[in-house]
Protein backbone atom coordinates (compact mmCIF):
# COMPACT_ATOMS: atom_id res chain seq x y z
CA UNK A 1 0.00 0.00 0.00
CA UNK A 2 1.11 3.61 -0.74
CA UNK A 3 -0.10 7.11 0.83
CA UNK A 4 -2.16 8.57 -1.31
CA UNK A 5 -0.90 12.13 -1.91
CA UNK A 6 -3.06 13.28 -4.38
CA UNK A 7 -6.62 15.22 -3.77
CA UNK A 8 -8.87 12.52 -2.82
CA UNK A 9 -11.72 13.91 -0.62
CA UNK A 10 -15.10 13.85 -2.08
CA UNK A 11 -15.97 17.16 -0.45
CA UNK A 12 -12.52 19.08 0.70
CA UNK A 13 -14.54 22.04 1.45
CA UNK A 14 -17.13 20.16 3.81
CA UNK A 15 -14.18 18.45 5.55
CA UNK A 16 -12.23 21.60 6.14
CA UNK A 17 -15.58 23.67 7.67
CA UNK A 18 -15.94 20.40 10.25
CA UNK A 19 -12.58 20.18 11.33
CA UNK A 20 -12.93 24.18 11.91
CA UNK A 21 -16.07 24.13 13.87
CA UNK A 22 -14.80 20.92 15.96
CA UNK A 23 -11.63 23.64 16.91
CA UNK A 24 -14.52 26.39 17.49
CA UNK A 25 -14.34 27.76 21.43
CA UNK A 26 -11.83 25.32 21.89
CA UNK A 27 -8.33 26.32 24.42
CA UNK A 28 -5.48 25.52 22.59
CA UNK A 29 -4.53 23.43 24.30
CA UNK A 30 -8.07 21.65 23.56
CA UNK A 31 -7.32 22.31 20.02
CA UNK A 32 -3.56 20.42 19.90
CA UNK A 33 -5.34 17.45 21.90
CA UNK A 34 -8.44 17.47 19.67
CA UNK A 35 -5.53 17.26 16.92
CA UNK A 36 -3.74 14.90 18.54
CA UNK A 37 -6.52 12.51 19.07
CA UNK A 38 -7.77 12.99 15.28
CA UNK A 39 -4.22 11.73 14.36
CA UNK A 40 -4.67 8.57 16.10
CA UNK A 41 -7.68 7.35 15.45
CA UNK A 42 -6.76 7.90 11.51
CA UNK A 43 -3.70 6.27 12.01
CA UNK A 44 -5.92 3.45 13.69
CA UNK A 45 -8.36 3.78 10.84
CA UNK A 46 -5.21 3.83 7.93
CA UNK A 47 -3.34 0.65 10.25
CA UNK A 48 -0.56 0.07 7.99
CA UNK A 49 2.90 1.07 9.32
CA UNK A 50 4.42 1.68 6.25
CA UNK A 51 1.70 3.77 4.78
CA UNK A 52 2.00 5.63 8.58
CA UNK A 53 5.84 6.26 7.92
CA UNK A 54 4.91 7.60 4.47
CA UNK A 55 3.13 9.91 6.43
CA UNK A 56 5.27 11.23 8.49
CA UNK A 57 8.00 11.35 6.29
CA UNK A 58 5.67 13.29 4.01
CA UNK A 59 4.53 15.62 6.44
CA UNK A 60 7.64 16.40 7.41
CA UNK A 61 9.57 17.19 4.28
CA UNK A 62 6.38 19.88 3.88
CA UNK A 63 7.22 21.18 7.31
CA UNK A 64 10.92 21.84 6.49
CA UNK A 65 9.81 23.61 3.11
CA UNK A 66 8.00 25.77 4.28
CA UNK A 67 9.48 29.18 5.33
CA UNK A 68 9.97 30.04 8.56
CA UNK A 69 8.87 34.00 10.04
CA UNK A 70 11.47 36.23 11.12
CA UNK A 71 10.89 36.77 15.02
């Protein structure tokens, strides 16, 4: 199995208004748990270790592209 990295939502749009209204009122520190629990039970749902790593590794290299702010 591979990580699909390609747009593969049915409704992108839907998803993204849901995930912003279950962060709505939250701390955040609610918000980086809510996160962190939405992680894991998609990496329960997904269940294949090497699709996991592809991931990470994934999410990663797009952290370390992107630019950091000047403080």
């Amino acid at each position: 199995m591979h990580l699909i990295t390609t747009p593969h939502l049915s409704a992108p749009d839907d998803f993204y208004e849901a995930l912003i209204d279950a962060h709505r009122d939250l701390t955040l520190a609610q918000s980086h748990a809510l996160n962190a629990r939405l992680v894991l039970l998609l990496a329960n749902h997904i269940g294949t270790q090497a699709v996991l790593r592809q991931a990470l590794d994934a999410a990663r290299k797009m952290n370390e592209s992107t630019p950091r702010a000047i403080a």
